[in-house]
PDB file of N, CA and C in Angstrom:
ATOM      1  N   UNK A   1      89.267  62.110  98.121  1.00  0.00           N
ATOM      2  CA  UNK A   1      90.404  62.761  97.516  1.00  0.00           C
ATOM      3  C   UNK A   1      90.197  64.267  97.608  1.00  0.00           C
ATOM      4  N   UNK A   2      91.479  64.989  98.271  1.00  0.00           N
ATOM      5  CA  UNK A   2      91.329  66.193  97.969  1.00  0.00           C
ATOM      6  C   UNK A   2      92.562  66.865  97.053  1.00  0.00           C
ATOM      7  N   UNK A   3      92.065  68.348  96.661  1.00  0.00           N
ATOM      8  CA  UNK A   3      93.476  69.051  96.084  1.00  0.00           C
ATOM      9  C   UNK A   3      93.537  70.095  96.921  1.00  0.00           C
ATOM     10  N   UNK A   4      94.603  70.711  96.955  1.00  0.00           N
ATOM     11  CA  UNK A   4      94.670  72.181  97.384  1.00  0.00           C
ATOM     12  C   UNK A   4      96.067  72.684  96.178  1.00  0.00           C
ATOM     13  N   UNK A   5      95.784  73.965  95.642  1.00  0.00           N
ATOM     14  CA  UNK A   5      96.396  74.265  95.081  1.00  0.00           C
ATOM     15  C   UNK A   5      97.528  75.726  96.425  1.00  0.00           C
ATOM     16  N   UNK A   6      98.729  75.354  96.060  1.00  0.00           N
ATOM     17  CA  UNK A   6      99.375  76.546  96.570  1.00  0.00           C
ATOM     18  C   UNK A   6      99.719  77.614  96.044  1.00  0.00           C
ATOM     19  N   UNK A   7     100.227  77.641  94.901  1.00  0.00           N
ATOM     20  CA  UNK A   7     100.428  78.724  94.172  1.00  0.00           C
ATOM     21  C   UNK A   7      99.505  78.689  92.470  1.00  0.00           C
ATOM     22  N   UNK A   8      99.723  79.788  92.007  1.00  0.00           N
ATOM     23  CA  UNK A   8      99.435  79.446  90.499  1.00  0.00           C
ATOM     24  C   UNK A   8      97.901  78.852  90.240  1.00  0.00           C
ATOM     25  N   UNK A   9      97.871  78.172  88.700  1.00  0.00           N
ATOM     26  CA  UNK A   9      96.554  77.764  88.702  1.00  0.00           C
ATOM     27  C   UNK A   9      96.949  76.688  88.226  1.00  0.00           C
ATOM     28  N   UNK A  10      96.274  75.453  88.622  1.00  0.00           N
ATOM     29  CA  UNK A  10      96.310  74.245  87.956  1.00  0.00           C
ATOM     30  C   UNK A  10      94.760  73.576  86.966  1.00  0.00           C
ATOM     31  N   UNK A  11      94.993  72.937  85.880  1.00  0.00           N
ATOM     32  CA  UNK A  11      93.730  72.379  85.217  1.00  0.00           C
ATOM     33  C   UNK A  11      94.486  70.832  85.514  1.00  0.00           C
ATOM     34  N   UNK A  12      93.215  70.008  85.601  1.00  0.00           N
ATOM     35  CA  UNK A  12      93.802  68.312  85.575  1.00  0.00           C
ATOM     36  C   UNK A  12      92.755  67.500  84.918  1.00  0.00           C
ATOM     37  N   UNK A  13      92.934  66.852  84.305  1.00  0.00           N
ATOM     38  CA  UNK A  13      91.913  65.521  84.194  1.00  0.00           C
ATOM     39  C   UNK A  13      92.083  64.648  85.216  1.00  0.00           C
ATOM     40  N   UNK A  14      90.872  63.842  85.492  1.00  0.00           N
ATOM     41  CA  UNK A  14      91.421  62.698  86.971  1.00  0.00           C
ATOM     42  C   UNK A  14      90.941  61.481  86.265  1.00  0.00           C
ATOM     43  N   UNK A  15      92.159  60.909  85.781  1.00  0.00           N
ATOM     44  CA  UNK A  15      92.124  59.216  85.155  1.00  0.00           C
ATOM     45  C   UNK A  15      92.173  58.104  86.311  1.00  0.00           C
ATOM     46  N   UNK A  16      91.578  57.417  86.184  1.00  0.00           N
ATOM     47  CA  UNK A  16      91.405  56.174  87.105  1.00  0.00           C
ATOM     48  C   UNK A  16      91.247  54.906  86.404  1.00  0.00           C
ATOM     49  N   UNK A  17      92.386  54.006  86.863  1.00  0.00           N
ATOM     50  CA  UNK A  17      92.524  52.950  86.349  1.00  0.00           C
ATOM     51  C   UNK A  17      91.756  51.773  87.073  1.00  0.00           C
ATOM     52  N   UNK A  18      90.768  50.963  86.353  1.00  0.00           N
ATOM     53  CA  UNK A  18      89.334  50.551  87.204  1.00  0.00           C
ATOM     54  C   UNK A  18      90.273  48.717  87.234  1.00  0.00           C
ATOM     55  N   UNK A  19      89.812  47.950  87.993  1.00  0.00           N
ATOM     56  CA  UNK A  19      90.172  46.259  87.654  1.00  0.00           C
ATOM     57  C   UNK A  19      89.013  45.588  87.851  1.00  0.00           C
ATOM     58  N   UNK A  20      88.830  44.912  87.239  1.00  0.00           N
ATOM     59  CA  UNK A  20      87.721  43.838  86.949  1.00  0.00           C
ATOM     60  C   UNK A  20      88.107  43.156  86.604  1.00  0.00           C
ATOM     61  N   UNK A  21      88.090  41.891  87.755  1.00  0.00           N
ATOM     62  CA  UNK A  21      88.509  40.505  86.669  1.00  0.00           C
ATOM     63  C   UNK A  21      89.679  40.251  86.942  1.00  0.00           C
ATOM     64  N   UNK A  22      90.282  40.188  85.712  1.00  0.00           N
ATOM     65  CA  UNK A  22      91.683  39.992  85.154  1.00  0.00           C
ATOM     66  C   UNK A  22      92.046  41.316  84.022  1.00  0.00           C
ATOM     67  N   UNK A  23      91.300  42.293  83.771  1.00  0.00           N
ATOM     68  CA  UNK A  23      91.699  43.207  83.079  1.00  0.00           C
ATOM     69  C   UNK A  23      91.689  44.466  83.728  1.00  0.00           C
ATOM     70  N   UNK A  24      91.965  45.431  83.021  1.00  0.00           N
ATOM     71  CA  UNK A  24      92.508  46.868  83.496  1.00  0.00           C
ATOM     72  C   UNK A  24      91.447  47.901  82.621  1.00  0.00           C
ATOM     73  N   UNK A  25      91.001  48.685  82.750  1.00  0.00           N
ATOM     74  CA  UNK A  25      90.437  49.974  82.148  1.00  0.00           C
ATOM     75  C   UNK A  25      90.829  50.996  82.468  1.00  0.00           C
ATOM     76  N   UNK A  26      91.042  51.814  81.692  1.00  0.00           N
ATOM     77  CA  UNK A  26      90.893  53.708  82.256  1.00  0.00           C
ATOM     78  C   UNK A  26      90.098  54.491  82.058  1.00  0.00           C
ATOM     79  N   UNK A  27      89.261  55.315  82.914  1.00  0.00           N
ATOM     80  CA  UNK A  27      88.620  55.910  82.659  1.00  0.00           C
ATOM     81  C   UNK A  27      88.907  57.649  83.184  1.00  0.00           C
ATOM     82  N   UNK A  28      88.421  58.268  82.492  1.00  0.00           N
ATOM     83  CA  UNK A  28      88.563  60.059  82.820  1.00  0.00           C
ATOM     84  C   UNK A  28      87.525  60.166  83.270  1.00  0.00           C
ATOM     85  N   UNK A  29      87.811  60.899  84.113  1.00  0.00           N
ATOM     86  CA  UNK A  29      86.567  61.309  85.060  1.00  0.00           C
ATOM     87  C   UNK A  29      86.726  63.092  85.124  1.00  0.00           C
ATOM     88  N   UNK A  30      85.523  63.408  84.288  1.00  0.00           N
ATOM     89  CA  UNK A  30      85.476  65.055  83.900  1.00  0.00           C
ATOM     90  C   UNK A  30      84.768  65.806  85.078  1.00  0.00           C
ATOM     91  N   UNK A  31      85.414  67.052  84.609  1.00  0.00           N
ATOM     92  CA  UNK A  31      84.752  68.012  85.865  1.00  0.00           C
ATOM     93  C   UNK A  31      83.333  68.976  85.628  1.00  0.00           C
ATOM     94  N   UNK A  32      83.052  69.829  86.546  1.00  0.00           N
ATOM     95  CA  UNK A  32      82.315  70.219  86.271  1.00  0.00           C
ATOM     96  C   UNK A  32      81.690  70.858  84.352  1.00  0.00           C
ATOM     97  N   UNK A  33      80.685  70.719  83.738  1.00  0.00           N
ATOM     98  CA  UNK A  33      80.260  70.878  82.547  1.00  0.00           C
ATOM     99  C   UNK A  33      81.437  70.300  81.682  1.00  0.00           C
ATOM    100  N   UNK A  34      81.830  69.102  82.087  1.00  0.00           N
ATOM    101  CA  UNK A  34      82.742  68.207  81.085  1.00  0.00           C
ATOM    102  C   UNK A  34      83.923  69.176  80.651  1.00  0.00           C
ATOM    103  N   UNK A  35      84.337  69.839  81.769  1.00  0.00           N
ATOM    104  CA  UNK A  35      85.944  70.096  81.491  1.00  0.00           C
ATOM    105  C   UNK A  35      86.613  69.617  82.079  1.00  0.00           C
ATOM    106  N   UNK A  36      88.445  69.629  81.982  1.00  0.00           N
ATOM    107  CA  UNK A  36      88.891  69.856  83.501  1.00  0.00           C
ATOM    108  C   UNK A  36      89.400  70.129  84.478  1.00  0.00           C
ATOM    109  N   UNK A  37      89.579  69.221  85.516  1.00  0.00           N
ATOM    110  CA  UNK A  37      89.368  70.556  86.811  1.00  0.00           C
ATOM    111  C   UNK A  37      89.836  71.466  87.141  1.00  0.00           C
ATOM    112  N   UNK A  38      89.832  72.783  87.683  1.00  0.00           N
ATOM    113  CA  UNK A  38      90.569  73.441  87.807  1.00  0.00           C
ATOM    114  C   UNK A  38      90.475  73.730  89.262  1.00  0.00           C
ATOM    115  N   UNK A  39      91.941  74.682  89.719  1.00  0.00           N
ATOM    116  CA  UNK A  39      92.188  74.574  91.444  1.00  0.00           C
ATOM    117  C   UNK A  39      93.108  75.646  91.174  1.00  0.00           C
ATOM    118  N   UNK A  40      92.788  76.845  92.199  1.00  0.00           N
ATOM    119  CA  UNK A  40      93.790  78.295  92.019  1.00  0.00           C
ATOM    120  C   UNK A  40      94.488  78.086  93.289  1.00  0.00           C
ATOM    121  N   UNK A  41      95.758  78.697  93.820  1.00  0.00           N
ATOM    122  CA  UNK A  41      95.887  78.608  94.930  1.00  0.00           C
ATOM    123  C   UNK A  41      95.711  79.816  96.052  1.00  0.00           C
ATOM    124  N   UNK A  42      96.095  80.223  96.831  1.00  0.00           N
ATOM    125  CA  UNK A  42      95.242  80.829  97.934  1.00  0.00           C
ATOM    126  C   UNK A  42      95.585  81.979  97.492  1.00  0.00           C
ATOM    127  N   UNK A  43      94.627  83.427  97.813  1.00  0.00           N
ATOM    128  CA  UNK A  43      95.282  84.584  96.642  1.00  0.00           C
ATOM    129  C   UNK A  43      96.501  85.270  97.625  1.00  0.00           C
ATOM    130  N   UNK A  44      96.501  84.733  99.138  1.00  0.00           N
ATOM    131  CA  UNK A  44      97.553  85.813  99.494  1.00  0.00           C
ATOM    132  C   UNK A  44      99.264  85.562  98.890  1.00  0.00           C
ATOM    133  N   UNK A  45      98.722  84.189  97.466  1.00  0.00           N
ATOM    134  CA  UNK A  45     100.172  83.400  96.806  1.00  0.00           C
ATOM    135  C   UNK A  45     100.581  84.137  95.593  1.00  0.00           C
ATOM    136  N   UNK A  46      99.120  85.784  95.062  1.00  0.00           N
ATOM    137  CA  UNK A  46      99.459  86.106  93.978  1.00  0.00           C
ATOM    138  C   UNK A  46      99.799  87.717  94.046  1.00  0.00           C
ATOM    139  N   UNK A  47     100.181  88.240  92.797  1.00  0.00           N
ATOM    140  CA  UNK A  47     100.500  89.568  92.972  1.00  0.00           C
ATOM    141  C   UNK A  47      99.927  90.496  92.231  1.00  0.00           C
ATOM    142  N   UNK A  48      99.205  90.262  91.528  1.00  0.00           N
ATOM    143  CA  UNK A  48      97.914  90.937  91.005  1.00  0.00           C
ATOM    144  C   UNK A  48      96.258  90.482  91.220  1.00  0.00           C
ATOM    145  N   UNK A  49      95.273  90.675  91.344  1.00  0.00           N
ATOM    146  CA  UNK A  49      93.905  90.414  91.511  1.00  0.00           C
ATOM    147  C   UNK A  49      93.099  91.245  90.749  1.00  0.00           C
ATOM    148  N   UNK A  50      92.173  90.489  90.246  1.00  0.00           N
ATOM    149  CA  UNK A  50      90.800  90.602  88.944  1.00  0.00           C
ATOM    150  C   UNK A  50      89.884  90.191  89.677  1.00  0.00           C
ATOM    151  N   UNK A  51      88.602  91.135  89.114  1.00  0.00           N
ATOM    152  CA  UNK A  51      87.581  90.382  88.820  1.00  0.00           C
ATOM    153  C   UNK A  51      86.431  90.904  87.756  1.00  0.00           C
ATOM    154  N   UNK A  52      85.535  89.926  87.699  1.00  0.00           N
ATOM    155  CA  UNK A  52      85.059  90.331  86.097  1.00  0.00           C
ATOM    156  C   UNK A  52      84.596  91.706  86.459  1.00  0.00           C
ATOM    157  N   UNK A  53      84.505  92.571  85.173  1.00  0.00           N
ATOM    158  CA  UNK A  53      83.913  93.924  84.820  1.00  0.00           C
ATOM    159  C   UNK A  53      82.481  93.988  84.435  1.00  0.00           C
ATOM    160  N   UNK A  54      81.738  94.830  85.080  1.00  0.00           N
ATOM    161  CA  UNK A  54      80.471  95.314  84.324  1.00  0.00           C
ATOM    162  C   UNK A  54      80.594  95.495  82.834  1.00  0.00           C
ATOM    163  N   UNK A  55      81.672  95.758  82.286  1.00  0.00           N
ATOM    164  CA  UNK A  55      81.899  96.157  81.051  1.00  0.00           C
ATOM    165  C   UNK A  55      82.512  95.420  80.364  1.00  0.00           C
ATOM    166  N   UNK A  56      82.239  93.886  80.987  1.00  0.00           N
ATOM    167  CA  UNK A  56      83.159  92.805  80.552  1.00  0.00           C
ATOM    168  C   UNK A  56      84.469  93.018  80.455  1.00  0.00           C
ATOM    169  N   UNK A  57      84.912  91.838  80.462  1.00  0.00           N
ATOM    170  CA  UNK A  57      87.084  91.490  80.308  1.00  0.00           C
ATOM    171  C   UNK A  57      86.769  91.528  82.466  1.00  0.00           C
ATOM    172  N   UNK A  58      88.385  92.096  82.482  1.00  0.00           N
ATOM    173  CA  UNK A  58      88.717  91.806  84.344  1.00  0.00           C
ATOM    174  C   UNK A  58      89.297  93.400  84.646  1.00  0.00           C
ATOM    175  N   UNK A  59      88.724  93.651  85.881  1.00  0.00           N
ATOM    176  CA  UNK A  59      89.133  94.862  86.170  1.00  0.00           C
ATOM    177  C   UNK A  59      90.082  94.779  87.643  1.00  0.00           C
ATOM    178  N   UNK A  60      90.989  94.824  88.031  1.00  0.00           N
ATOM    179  CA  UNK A  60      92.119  95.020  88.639  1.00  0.00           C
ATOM    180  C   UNK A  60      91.285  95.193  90.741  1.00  0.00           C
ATOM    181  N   UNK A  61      91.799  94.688  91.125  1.00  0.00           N
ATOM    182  CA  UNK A  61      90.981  95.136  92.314  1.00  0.00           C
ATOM    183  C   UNK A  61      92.335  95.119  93.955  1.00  0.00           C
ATOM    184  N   UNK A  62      92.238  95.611  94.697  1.00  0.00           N
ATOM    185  CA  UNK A  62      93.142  95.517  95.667  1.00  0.00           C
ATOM    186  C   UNK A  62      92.994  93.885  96.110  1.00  0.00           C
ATOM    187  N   UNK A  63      94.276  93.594  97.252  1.00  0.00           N
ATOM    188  CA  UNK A  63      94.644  92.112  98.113  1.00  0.00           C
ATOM    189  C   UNK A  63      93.032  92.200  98.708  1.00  0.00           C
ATOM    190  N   UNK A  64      92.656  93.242  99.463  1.00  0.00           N
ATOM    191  CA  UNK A  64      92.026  93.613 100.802  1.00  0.00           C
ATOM    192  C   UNK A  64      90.742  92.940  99.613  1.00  0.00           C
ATOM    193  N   UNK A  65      90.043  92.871  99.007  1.00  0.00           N
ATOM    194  CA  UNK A  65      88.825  93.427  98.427  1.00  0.00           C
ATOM    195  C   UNK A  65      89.295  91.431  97.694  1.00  0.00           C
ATOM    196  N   UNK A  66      89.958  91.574  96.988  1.00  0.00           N
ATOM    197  CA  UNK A  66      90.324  90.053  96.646  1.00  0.00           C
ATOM    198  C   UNK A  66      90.248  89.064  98.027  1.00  0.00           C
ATOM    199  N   UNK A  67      90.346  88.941  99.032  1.00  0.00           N
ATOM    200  CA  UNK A  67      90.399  88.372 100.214  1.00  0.00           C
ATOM    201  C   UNK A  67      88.518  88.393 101.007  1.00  0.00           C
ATOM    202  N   UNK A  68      88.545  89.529 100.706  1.00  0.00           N
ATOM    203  CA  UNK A  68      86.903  89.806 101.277  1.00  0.00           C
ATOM    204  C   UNK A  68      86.078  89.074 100.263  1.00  0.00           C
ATOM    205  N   UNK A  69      86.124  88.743  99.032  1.00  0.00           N
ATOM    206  CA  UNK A  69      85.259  88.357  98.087  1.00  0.00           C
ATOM    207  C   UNK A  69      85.992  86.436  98.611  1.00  0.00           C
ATOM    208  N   UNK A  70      86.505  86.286  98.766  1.00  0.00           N
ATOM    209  CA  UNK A  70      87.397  84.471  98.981  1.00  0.00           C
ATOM    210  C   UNK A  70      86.510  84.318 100.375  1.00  0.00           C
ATOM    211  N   UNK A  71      86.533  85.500 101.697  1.00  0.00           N
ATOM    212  CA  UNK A  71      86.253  84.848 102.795  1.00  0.00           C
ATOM    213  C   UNK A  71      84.560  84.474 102.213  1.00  0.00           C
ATOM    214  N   UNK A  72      83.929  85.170 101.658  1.00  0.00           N
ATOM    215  CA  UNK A  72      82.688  85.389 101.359  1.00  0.00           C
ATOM    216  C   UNK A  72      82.177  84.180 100.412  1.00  0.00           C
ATOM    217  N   UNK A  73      82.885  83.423  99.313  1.00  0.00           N
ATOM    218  CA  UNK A  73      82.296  82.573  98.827  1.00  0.00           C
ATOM    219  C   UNK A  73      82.950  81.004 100.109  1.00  0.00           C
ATOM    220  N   UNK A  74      83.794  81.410 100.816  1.00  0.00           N
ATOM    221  CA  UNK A  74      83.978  80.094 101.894  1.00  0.00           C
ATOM    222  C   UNK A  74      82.491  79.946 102.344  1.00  0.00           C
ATOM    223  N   UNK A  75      82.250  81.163 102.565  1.00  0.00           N
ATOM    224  CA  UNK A  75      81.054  81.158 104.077  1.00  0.00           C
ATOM    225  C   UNK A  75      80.178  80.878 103.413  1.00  0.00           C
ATOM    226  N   UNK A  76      79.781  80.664 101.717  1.00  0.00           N
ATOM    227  CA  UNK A  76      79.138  80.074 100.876  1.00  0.00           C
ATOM    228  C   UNK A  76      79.116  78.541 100.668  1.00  0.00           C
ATOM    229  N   UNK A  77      80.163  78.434 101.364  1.00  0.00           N
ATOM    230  CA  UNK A  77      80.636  77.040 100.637  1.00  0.00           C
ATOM    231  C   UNK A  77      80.678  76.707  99.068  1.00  0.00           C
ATOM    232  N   UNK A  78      81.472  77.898  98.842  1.00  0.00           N
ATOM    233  CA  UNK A  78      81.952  77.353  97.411  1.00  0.00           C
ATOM    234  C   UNK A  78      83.745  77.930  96.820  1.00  0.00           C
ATOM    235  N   UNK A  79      83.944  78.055  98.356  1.00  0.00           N
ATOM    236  CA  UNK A  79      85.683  77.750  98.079  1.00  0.00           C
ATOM    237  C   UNK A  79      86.338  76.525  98.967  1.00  0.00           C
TER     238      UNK A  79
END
């Protein structure tokens, strides 16, 4: 299963209905540190860009610099 988010931000729980038998269960299946999941969509979909501050809260940053930090955690494998 995959997601891709297009715009906006989405949170989801992912319920799955299990069969055994003759009966039915549901179970939630949590995301990372038992929340859940969340999925942003691609930033060239938004019109402002953050990222955290040395001085804590979010400090405002250009497309160009928001895009360079996205190609950079891909090549991480963690977008």
């Amino acid at each position: 299963m995959s997601v891709t988010g297009t715009a906006a931000y989405y949170a989801f729980e992912l319920v799955v209905t299990v069969l055994a038998g003759d009966r039915t269960e549901q179970l939630t299946i949590q995301g990372p540190d038992s929340t859940p999941f969340r999925v942003t969509g691609a930033s060239g979909t938004y019109r402002a860009y953050y990222t955290p501050s040395p001085l804590g809260g979010w400090r405002p940053i250009s497309r160009g610099d928001a895009c360079a930090i996205e190609q950079k955690l891909a090549r991480a494998g963690r977008c």
